[in-house]
C-alpha atoms as a PDB file:
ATOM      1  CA  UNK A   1      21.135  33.474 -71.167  1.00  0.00           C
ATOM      2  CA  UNK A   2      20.708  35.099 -74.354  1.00  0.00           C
ATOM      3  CA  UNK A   3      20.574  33.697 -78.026  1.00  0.00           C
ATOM      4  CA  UNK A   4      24.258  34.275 -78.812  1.00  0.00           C
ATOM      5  CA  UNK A   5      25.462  33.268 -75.970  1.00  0.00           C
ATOM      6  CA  UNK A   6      23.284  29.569 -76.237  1.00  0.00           C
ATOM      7  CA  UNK A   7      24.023  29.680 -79.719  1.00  0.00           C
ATOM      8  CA  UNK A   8      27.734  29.712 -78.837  1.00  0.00           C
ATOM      9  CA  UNK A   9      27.654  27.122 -75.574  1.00  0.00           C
ATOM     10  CA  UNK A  10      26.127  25.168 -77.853  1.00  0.00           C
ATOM     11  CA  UNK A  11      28.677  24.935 -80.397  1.00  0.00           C
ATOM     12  CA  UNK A  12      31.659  23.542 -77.814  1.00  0.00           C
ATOM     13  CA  UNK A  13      34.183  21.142 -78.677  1.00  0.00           C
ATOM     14  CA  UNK A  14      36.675  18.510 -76.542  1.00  0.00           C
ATOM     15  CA  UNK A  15      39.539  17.916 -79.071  1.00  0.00           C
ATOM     16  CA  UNK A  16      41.909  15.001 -77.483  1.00  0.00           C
ATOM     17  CA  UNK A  17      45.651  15.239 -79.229  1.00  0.00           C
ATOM     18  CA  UNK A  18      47.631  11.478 -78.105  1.00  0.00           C
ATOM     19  CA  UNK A  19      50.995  11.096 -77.575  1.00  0.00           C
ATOM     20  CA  UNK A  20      52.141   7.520 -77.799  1.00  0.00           C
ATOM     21  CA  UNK A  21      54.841   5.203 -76.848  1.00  0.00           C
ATOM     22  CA  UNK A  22      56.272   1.606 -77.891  1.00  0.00           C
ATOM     23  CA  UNK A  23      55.708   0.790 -73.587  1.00  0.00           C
ATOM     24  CA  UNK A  24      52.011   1.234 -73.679  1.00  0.00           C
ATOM     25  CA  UNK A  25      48.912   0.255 -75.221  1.00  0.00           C
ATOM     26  CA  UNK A  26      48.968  -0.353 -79.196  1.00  0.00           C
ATOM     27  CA  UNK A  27      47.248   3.173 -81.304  1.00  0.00           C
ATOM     28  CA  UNK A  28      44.267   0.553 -82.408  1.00  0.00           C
ATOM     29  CA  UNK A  29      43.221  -0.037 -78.498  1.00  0.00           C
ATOM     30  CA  UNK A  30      43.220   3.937 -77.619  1.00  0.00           C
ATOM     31  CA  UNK A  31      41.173   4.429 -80.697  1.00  0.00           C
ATOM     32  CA  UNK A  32      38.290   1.816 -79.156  1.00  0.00           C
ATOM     33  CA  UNK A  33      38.220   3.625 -76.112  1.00  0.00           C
ATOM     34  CA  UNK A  34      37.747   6.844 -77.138  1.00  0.00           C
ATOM     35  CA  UNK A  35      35.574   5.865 -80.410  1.00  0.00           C
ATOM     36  CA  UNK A  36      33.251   3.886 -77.474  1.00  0.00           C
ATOM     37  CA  UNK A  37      33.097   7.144 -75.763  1.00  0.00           C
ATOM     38  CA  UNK A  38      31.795   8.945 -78.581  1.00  0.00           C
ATOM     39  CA  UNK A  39      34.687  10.630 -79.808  1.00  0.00           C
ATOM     40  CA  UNK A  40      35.438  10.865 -83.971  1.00  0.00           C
ATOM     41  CA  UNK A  41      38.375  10.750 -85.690  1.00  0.00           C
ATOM     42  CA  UNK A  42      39.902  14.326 -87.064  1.00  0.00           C
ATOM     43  CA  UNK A  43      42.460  14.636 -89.749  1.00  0.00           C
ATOM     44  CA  UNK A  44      45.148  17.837 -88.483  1.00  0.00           C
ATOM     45  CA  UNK A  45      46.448  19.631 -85.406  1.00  0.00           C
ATOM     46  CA  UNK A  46      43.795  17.080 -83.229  1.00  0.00           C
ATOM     47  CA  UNK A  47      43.395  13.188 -83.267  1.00  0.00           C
ATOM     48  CA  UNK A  48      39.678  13.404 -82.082  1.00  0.00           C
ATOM     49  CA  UNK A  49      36.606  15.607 -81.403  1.00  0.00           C
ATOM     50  CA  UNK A  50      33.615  14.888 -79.003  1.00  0.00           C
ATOM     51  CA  UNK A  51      30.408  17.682 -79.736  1.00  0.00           C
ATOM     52  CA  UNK A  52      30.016  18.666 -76.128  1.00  0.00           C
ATOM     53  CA  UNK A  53      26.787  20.957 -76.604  1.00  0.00           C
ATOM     54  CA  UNK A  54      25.609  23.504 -73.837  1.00  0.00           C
ATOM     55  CA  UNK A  55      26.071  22.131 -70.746  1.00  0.00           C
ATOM     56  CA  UNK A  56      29.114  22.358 -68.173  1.00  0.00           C
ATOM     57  CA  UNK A  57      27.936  18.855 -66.385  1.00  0.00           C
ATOM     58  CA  UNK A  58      28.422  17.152 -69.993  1.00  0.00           C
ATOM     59  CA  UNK A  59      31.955  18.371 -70.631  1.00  0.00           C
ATOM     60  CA  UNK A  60      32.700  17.655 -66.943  1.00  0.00           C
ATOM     61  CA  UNK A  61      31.392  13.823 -67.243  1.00  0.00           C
ATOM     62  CA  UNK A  62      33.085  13.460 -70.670  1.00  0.00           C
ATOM     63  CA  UNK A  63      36.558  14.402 -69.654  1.00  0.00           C
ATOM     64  CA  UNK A  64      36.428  12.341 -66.627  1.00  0.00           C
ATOM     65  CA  UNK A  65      35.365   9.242 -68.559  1.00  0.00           C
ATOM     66  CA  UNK A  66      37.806  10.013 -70.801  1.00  0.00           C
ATOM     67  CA  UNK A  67      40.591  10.097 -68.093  1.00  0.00           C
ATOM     68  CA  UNK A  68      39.144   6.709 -66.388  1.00  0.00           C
ATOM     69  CA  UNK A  69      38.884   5.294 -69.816  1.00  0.00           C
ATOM     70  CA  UNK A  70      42.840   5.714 -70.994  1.00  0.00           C
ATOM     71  CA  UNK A  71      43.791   5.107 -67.507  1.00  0.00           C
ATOM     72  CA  UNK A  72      46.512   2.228 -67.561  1.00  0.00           C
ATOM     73  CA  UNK A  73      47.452   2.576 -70.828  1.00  0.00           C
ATOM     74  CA  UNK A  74      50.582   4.553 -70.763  1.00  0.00           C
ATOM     75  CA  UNK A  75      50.065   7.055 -73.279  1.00  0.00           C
ATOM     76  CA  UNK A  76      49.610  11.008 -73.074  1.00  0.00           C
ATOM     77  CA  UNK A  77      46.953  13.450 -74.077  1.00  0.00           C
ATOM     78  CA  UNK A  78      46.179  16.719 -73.608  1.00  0.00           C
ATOM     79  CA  UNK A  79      42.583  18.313 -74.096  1.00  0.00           C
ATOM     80  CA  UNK A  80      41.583  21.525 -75.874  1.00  0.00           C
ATOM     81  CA  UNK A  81      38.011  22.948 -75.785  1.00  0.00           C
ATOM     82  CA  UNK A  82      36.890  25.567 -78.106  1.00  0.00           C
ATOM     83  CA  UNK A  83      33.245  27.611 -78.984  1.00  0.00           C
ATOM     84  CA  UNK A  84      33.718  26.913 -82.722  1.00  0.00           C
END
């Protein structure tokens, strides 16, 4: 792989974006799980970010800890990646 290419794997991020509702889990208990995970806090179009770096295993592992980790606690999310 070259340089620009590494240089740009490199530089991927999961944003998360939550969706909640008065039947599930309060804001301040998604915010633990996904904090735990590794996730920080983003003010704007995203609620959170997780630095994924180069490798497809990592962002594979992270979104499927993510999805086991909010499982049960009735609120939404969708996932956005971007090379930034």
């Amino acid at each position: 792989m070259n340089k620009m290419k590494r240089r740009l794997v490199k530089r991927l991020k999961m944003y998360v974006r939550f969706q909640f509702s008065s039947e599930g889990a309060s804001p301040l208990a998604v915010i633990k799980v996904v904090t735990d995970l590794g996730f920080q806090p983003v003010m704007g179009e995203y609620d959170f970010y997780y630095e994924v770096g180069g490798k497809y295993g990592t962002y594979r592992d992270m979104l499927q800890k993510l999805h086991e980790g909010l499982r049960g606690l009735k609120v939404q999310y969708t996932v956005t990646t971007k090379k930034e």
